[in-house]
N, C-alpha and C. Protein backbone atom coordinates (compact mmCIF):
# COMPACT_ATOMS: atom_id res chain seq x y z
N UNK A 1 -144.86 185.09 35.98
CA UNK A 1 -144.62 183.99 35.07
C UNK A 1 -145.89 183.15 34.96
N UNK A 2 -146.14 182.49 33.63
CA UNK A 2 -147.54 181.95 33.57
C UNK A 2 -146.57 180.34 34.34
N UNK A 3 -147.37 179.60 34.94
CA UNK A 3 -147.07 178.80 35.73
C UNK A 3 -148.27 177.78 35.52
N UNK A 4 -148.34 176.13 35.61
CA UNK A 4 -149.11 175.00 35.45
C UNK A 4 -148.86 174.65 36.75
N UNK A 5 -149.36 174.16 37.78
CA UNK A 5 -149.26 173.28 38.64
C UNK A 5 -149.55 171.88 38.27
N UNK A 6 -148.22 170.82 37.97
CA UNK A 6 -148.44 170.06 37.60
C UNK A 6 -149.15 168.73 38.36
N UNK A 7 -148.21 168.87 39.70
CA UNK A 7 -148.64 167.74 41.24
C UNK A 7 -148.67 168.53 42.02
N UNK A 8 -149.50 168.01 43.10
CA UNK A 8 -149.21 168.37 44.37
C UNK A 8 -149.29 167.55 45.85
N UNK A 9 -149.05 167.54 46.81
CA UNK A 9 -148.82 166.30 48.00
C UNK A 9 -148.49 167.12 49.33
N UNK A 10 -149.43 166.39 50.32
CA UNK A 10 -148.99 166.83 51.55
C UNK A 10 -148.71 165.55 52.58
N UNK A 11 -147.66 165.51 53.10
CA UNK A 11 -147.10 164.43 53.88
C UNK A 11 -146.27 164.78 54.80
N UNK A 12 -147.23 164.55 56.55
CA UNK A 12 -146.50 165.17 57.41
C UNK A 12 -146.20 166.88 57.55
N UNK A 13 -147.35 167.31 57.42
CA UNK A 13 -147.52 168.76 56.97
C UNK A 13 -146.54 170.09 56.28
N UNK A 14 -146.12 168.99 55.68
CA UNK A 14 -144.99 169.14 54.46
C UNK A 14 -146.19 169.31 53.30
N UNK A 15 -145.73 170.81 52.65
CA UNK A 15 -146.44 170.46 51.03
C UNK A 15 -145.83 170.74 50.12
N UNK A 16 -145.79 169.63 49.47
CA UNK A 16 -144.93 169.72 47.71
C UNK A 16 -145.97 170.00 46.44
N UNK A 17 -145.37 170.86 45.73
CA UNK A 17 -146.05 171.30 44.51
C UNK A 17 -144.87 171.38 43.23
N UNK A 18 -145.45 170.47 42.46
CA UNK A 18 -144.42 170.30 41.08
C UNK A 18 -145.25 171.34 40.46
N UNK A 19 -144.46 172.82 39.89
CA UNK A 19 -145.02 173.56 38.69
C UNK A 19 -143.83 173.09 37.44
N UNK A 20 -145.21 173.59 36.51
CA UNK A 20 -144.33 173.70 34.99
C UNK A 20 -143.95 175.35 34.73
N UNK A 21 -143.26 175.36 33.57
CA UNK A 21 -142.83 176.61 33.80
C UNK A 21 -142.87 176.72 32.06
N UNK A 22 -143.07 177.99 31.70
CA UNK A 22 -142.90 178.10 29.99
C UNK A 22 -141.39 178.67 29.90
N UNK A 23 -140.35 177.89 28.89
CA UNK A 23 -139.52 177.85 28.44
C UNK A 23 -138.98 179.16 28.82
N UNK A 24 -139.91 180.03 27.68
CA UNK A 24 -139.70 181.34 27.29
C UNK A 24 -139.70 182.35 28.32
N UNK A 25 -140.81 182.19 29.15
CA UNK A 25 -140.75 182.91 30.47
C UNK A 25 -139.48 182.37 31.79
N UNK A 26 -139.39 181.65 31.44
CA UNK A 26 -138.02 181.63 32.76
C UNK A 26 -136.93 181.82 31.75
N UNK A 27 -136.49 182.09 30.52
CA UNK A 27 -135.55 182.44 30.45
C UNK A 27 -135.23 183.96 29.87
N UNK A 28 -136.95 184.78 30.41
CA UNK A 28 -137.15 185.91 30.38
C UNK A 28 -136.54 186.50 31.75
N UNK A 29 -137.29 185.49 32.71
CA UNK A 29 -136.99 186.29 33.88
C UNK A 29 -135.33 186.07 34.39
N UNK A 30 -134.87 185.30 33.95
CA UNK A 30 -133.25 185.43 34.08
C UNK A 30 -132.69 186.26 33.48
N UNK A 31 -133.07 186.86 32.35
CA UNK A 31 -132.64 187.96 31.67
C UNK A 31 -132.83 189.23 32.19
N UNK A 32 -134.17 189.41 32.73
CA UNK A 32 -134.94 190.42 33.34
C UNK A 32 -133.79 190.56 34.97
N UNK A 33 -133.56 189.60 35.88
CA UNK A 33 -132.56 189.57 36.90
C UNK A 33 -131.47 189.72 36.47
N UNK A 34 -130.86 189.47 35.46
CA UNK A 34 -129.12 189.83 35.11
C UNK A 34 -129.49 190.91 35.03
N UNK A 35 -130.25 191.83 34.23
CA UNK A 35 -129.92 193.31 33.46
C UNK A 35 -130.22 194.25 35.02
N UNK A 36 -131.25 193.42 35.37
CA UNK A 36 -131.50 194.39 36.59
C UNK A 36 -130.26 194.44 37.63
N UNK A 37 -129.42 193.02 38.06
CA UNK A 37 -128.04 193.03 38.90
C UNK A 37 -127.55 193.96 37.97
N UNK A 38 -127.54 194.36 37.00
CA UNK A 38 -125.67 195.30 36.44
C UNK A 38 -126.86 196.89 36.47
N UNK A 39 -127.49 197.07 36.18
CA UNK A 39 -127.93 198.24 36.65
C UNK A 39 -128.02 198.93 38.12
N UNK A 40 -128.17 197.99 38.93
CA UNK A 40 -127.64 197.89 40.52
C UNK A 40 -126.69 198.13 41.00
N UNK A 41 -125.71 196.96 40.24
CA UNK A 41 -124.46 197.43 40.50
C UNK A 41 -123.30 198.41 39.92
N UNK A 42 -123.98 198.73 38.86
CA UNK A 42 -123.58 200.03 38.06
C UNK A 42 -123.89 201.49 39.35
N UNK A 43 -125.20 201.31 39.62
CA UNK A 43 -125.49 202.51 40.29
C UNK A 43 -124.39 202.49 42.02
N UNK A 44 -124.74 201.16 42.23
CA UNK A 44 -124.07 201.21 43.73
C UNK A 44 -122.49 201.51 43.47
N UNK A 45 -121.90 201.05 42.58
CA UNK A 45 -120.35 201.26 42.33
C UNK A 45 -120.27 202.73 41.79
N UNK A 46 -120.96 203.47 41.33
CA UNK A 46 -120.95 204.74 40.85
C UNK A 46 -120.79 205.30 42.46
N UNK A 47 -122.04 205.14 43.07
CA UNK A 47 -121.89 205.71 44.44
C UNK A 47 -120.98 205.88 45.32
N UNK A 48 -120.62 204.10 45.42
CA UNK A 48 -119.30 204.18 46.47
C UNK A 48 -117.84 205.27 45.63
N UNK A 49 -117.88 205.57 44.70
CA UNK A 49 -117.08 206.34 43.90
C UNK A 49 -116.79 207.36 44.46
N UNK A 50 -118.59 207.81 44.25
CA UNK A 50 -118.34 209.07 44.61
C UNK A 50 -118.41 209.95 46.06
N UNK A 51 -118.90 209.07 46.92
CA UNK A 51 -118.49 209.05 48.28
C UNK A 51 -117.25 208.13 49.07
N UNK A 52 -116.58 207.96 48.35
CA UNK A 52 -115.29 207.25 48.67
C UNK A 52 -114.21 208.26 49.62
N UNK A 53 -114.54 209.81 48.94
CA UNK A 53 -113.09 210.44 49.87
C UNK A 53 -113.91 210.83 51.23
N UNK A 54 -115.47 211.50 51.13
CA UNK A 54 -116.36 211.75 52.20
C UNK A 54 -116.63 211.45 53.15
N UNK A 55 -116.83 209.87 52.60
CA UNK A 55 -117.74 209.39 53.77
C UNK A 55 -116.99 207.66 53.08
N UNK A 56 -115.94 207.29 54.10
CA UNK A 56 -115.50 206.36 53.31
C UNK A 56 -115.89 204.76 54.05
N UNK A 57 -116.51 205.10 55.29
CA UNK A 57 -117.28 203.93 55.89
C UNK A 57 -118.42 202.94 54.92
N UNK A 58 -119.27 204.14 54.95
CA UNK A 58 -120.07 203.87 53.69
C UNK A 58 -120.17 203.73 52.29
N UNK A 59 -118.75 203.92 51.92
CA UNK A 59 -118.28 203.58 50.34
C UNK A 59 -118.22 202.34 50.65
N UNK A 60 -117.17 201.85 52.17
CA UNK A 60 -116.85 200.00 51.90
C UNK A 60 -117.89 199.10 51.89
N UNK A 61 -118.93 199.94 52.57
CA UNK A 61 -120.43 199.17 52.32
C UNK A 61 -121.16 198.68 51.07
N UNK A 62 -121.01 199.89 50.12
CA UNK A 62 -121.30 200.25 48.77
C UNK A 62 -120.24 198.97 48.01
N UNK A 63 -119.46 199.11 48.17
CA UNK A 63 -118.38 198.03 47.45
C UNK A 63 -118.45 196.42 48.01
N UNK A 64 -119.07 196.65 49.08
CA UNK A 64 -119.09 195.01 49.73
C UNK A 64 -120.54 194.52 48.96
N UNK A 65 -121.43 195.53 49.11
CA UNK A 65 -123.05 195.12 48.08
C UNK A 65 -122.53 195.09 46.41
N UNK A 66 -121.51 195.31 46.35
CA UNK A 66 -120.95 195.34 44.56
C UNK A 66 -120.79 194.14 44.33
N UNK A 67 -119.90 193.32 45.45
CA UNK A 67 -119.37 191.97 45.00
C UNK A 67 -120.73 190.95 45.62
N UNK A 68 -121.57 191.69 46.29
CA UNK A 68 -122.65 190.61 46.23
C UNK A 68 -123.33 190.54 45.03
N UNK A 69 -123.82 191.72 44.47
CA UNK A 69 -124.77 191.73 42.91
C UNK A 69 -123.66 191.65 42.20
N UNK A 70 -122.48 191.53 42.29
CA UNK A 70 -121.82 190.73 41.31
C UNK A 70 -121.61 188.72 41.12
N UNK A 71 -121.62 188.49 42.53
CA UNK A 71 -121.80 187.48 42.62
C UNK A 71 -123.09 186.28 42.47
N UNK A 72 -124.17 187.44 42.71
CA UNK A 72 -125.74 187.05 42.38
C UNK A 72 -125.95 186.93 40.48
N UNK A 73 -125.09 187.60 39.82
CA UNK A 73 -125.05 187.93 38.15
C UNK A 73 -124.33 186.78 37.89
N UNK A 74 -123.56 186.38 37.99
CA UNK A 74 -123.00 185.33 38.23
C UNK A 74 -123.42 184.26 38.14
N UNK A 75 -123.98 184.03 39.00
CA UNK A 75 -124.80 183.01 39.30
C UNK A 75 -125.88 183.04 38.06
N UNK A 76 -126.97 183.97 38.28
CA UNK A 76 -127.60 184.06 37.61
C UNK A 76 -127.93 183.68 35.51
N UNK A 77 -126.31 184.01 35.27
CA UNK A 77 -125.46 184.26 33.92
C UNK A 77 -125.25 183.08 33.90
N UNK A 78 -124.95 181.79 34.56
CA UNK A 78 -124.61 180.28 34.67
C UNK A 78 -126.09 179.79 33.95
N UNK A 79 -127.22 180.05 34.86
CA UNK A 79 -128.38 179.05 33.91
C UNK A 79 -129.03 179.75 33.26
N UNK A 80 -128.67 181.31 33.04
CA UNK A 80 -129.35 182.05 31.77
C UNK A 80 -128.30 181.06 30.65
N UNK A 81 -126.65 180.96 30.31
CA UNK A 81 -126.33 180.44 29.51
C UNK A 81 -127.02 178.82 28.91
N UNK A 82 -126.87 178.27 30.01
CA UNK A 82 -127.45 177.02 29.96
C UNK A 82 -129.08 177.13 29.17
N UNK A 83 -129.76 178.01 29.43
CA UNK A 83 -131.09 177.89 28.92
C UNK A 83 -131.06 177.97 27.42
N UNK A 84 -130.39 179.83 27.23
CA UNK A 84 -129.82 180.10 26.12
C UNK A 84 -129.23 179.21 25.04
N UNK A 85 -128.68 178.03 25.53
CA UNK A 85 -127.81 177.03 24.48
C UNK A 85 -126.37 177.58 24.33
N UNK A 86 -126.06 178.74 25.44
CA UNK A 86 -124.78 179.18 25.55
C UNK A 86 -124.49 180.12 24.52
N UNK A 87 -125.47 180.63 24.58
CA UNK A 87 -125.33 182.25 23.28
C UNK A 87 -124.90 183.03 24.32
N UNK A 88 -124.27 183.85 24.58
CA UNK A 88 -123.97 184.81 24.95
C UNK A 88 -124.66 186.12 24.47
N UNK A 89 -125.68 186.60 24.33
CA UNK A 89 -126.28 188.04 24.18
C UNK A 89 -126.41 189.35 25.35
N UNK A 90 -125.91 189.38 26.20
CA UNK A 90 -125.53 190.11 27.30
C UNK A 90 -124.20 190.25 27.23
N UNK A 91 -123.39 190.19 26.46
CA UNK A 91 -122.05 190.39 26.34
C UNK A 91 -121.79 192.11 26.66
N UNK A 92 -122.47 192.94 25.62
CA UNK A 92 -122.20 194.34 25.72
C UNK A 92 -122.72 194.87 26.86
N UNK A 93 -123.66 194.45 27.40
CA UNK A 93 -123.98 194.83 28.67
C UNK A 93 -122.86 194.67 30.15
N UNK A 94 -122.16 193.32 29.70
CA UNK A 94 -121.30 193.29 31.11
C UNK A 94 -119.71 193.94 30.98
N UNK A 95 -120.05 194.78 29.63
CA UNK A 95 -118.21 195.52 29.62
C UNK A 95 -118.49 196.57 30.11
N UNK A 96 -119.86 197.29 30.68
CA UNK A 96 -120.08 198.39 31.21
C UNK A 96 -119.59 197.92 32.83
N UNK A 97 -120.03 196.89 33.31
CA UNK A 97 -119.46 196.74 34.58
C UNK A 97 -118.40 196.57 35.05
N UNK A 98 -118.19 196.99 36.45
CA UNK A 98 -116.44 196.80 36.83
C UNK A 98 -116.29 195.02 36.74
N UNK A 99 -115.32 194.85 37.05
CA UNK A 99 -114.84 193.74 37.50
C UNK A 99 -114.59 193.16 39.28
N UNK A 100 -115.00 191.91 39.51
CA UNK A 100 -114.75 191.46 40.68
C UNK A 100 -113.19 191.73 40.96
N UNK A 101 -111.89 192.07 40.09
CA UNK A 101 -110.87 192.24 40.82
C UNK A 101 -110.98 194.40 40.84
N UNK A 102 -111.50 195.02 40.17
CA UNK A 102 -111.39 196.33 40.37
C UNK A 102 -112.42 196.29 41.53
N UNK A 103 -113.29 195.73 42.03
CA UNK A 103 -113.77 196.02 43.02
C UNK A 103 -113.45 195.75 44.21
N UNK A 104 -112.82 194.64 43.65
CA UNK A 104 -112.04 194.17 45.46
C UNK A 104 -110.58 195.09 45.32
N UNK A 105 -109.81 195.56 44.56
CA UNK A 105 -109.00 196.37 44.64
C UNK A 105 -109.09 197.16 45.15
N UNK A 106 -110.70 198.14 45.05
CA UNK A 106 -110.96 199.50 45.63
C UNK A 106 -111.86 199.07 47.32
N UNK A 107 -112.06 197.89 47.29
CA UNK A 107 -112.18 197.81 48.65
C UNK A 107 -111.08 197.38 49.57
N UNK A 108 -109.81 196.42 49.23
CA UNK A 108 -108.73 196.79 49.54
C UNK A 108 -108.49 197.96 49.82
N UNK A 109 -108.16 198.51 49.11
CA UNK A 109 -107.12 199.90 49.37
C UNK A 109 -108.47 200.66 50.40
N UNK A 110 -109.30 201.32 50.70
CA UNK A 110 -110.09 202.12 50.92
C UNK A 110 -110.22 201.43 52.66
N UNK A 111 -110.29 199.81 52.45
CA UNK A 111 -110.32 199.51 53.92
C UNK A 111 -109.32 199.85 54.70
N UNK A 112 -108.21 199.39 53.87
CA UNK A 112 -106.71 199.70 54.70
C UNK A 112 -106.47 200.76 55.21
N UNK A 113 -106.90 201.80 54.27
CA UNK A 113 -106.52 203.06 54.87
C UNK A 113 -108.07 203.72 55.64
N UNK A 114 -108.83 203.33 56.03
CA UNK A 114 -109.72 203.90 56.58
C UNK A 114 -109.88 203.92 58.05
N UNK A 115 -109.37 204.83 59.16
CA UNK A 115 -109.25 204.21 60.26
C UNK A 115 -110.90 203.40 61.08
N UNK A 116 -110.73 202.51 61.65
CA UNK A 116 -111.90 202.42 62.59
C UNK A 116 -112.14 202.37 64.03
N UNK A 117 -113.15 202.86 64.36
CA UNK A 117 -113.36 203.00 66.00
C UNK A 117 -112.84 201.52 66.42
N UNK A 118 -112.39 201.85 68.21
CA UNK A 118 -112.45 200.90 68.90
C UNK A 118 -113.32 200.15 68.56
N UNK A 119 -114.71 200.78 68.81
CA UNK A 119 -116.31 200.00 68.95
C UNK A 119 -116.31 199.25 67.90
N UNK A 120 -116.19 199.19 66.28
CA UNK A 120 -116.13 199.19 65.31
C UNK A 120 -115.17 197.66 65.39
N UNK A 121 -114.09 198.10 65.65
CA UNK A 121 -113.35 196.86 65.54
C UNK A 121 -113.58 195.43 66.71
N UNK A 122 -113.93 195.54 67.90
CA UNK A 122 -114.70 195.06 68.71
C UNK A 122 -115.90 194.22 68.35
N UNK A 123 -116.99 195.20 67.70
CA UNK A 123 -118.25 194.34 66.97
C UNK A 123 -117.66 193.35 65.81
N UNK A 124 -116.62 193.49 65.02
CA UNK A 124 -115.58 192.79 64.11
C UNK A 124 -115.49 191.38 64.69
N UNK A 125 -114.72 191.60 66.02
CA UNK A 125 -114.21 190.14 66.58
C UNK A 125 -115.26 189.85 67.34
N UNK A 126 -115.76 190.35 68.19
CA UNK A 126 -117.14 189.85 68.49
C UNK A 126 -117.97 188.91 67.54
N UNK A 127 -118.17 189.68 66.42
CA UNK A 127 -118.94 188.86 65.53
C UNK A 127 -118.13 187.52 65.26
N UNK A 128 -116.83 187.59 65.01
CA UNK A 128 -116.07 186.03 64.56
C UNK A 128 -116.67 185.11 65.48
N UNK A 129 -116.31 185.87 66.60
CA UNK A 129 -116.40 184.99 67.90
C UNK A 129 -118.05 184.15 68.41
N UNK A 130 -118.33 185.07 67.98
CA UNK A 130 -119.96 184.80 68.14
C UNK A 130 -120.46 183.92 67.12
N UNK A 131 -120.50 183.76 65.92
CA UNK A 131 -120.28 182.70 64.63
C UNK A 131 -119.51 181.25 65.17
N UNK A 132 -118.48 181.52 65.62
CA UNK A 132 -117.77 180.24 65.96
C UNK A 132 -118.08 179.74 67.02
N UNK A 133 -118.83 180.24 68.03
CA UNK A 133 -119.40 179.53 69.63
C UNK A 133 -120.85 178.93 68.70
N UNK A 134 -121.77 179.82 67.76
CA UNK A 134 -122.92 179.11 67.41
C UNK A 134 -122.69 177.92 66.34
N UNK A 135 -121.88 177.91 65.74
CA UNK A 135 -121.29 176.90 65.06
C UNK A 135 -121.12 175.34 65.79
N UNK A 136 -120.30 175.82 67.13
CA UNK A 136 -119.99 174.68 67.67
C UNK A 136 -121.04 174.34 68.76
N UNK A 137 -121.95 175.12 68.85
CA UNK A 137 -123.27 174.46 70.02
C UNK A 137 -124.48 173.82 69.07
């Protein structure tokens, strides 16, 4: 992105830098990050598909990175609109993608029935457990 440095300040070896930004180019590169999330998540949801009956550990993986680059598009789609003036021109692009409830559907069902190791379920509560002791120290 062509970029101006408008200020800059160091205080307490803290440094702040105000850039400018051209209109056109940041609301390139938001465009450029949406198309790239649904191509991502096009490919990763294709995958977990098709390793879903195989290897079904690694499908729920595939489907858990779905609802993240779905959730990152998201995001992303909030101040692309805003820049936009709320045009919507990515419309045909996001009917190719699943949906946050078909994806959590197929990670539902696929978790439920997938058995897991002792070890597996262990590192599970471990981890809660371990989150909630660093939380509270």
């Amino acid at each position: 992105m062509n970029y101006q440095v408008l200020d800059k300040a160091v205080e307490n070896n803290v440094y702040y830098v105000m850039v400018g930004l051209p209109f056109k180019d940041l609301l390139q590169n938001y465009r450029f990050d949406i198309e790239k999330g649904i191509d991502e998540l096009e490919q990763t949801f294709q995958l977990a598909e098709s390793i879903k009956e195989s290897n079904p550990s690694q499908s729920i993986k595939q489907y858990e990175e779905c609802v993240s680059y779905l959730q990152d598009i998201t995001e992303d789609m909030k101040i692309y609109l805003f820049l936009n003036k709320w045009q919507n021109d990515l419309n045909a692009q996001f009917d190719n993608i699943p949906t946050k409830a078909i994806i959590e559907q197929q990670l539902i069902e696929l978790s439920s029935t997938t058995p897991q190791t002792t070890t597996a379920l262990a590192d599970n509560l471990l981890e809660a457990i371990l989150d909630k002791i660093e939380q509270n120290s």
